[in-house]
N, C-alpha and C. Protein backbone atom coordinates (compact mmCIF):
# COMPACT_ATOMS: atom_id res chain seq x y z
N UNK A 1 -3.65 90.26 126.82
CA UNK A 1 -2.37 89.65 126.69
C UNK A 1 -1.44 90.60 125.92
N UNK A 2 -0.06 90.49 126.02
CA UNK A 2 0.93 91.43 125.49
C UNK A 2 1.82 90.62 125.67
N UNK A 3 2.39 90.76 124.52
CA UNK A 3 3.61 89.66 123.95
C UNK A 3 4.47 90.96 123.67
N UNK A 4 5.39 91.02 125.09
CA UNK A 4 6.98 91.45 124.58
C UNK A 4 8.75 91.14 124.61
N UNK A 5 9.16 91.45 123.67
CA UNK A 5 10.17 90.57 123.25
C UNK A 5 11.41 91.24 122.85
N UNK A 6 12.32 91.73 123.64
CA UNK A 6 13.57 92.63 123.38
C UNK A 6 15.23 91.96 122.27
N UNK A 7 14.33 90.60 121.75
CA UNK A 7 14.89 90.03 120.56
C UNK A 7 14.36 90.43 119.36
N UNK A 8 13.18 90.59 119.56
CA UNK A 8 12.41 90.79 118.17
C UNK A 8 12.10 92.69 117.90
N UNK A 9 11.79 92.52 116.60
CA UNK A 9 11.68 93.76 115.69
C UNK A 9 10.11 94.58 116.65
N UNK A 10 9.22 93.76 116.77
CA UNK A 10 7.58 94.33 117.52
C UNK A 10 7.42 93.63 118.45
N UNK A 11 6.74 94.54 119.29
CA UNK A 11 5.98 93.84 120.39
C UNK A 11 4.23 93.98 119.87
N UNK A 12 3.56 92.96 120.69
CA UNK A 12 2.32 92.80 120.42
C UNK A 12 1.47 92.68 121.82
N UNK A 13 -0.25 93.44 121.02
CA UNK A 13 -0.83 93.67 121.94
C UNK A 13 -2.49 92.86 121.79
N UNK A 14 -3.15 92.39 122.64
CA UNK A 14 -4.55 91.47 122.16
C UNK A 14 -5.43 92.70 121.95
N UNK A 15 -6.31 92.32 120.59
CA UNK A 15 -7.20 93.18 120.03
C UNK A 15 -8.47 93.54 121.30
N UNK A 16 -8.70 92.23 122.11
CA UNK A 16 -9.26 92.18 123.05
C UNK A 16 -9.39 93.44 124.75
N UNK A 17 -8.04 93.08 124.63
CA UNK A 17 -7.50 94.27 125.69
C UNK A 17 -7.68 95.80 125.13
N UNK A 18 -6.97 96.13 124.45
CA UNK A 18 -7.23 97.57 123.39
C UNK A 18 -8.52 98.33 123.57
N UNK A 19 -9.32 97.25 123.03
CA UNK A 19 -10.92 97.17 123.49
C UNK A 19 -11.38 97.43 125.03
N UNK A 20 -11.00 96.94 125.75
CA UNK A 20 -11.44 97.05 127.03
C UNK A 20 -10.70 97.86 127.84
N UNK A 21 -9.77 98.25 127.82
CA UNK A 21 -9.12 99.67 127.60
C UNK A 21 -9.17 100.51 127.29
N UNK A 22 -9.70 100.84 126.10
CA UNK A 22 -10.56 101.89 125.30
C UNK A 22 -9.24 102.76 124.90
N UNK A 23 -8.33 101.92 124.38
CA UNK A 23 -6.63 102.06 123.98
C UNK A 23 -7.10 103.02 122.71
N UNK A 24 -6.27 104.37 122.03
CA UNK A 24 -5.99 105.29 120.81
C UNK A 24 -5.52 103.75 120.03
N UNK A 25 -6.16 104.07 118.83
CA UNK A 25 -5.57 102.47 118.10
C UNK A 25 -5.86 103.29 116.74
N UNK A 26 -4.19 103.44 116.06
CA UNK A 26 -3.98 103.66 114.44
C UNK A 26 -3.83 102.49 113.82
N UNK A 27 -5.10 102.45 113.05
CA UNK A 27 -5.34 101.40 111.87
C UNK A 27 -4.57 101.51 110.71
N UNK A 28 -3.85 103.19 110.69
CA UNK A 28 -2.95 103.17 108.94
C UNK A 28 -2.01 102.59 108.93
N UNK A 29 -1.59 101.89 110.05
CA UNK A 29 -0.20 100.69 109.98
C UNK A 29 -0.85 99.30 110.08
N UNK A 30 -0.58 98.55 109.06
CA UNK A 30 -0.86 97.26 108.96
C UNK A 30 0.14 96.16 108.68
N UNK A 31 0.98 95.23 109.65
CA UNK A 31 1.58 94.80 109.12
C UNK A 31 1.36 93.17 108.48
N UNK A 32 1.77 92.79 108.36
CA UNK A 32 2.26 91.24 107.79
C UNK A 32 2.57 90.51 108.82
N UNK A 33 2.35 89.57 109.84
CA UNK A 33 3.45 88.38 110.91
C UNK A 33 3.41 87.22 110.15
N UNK A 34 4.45 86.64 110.52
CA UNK A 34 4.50 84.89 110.67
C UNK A 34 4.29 84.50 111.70
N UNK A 35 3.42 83.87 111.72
CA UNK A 35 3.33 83.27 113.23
C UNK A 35 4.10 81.65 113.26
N UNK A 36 4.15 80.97 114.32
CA UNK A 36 4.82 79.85 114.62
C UNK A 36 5.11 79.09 113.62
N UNK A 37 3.26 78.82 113.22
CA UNK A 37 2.75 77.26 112.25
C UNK A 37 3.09 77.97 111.21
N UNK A 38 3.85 79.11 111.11
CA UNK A 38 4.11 79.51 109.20
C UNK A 38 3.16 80.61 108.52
N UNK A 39 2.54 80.65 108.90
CA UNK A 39 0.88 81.19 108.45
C UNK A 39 1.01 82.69 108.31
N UNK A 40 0.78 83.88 107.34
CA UNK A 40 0.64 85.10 107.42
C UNK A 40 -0.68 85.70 108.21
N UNK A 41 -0.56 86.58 109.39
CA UNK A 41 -2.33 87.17 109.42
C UNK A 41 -1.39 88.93 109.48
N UNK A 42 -2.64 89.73 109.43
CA UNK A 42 -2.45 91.00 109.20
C UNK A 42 -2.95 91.03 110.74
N UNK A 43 -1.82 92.11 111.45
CA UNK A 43 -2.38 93.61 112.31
C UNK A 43 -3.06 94.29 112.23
N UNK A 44 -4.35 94.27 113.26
CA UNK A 44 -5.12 95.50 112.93
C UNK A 44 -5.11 96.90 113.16
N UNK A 45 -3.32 97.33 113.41
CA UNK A 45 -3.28 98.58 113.60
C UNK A 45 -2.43 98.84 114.86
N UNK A 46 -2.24 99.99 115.18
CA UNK A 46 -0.79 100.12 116.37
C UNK A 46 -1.47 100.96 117.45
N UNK A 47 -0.90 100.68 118.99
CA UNK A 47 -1.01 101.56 119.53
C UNK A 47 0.39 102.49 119.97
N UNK A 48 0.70 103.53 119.60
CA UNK A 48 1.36 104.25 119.80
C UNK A 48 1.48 105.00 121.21
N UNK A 49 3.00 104.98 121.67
CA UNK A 49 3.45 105.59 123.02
C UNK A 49 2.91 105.37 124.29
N UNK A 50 2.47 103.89 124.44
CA UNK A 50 1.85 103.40 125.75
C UNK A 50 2.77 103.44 126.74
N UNK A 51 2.51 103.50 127.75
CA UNK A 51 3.21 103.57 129.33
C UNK A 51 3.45 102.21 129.94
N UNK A 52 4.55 101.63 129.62
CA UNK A 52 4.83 100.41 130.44
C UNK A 52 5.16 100.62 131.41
N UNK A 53 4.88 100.12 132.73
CA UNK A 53 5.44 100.27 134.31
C UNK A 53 6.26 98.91 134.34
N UNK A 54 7.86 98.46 134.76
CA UNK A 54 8.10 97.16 134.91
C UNK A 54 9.59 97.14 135.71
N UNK A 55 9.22 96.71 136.71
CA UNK A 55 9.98 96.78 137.39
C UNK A 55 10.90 97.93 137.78
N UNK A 56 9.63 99.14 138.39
CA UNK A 56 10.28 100.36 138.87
C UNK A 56 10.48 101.20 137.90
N UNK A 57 10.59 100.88 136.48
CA UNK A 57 11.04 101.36 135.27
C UNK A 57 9.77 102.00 134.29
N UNK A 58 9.62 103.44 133.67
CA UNK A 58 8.55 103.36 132.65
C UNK A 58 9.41 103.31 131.56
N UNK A 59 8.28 102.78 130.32
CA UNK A 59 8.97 102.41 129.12
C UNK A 59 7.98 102.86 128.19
N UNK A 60 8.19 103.97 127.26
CA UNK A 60 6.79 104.31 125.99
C UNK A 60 7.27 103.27 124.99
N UNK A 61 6.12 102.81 124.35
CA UNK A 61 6.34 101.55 123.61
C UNK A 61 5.15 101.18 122.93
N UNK A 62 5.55 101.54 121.23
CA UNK A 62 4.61 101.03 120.49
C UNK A 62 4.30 99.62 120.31
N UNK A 63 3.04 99.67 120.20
CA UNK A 63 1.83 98.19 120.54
C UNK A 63 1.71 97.56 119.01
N UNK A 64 2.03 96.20 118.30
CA UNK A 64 1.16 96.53 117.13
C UNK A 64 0.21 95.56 117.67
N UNK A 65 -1.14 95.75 117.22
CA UNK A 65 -2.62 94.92 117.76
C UNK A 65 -3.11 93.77 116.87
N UNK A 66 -2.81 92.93 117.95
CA UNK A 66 -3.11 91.14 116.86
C UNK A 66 -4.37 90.73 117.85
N UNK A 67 -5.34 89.68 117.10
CA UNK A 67 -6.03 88.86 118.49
C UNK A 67 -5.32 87.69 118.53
N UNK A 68 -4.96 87.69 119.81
CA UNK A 68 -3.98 86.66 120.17
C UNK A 68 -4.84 85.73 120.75
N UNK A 69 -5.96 85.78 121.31
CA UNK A 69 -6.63 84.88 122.00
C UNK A 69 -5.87 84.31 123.43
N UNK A 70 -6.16 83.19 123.28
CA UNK A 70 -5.87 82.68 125.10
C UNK A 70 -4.67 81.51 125.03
């Protein structure tokens, strides 16, 4: 899953996918979210300069990596 959002400050990527991808993943960035219910969890780290394909268009675009689950 990948949560992106051209309102917001990050886009996000599932710890899950990364994994099964076998995605470059920098752990020295960690941030802080709020999620919906209020709640702080930490990022486990970014993926840097991924290749979005979308609609005819590429886009490099840092990942930060949450498990987002389903």
């Amino acid at each position: 899953m990948i949560l992106l959002d051209t309102g917001s400050s990050h886009n996000f990527l599932d710890l899950v996918l990364v994994r099964t991808l076998q995605l470059a993943m920098d752990t020295t960035r960690i941030l802080q979210v709020r999620v919906a219910n209020g709640d702080l969890i930490r990022t486990k780290g970014e993926c840097k300069d991924l290749l979005i394909k979308m609609q005819g268009k590429d886009f490099l675009v840092d990942l930060c990596v949450l498990t987002l689950g389903g």
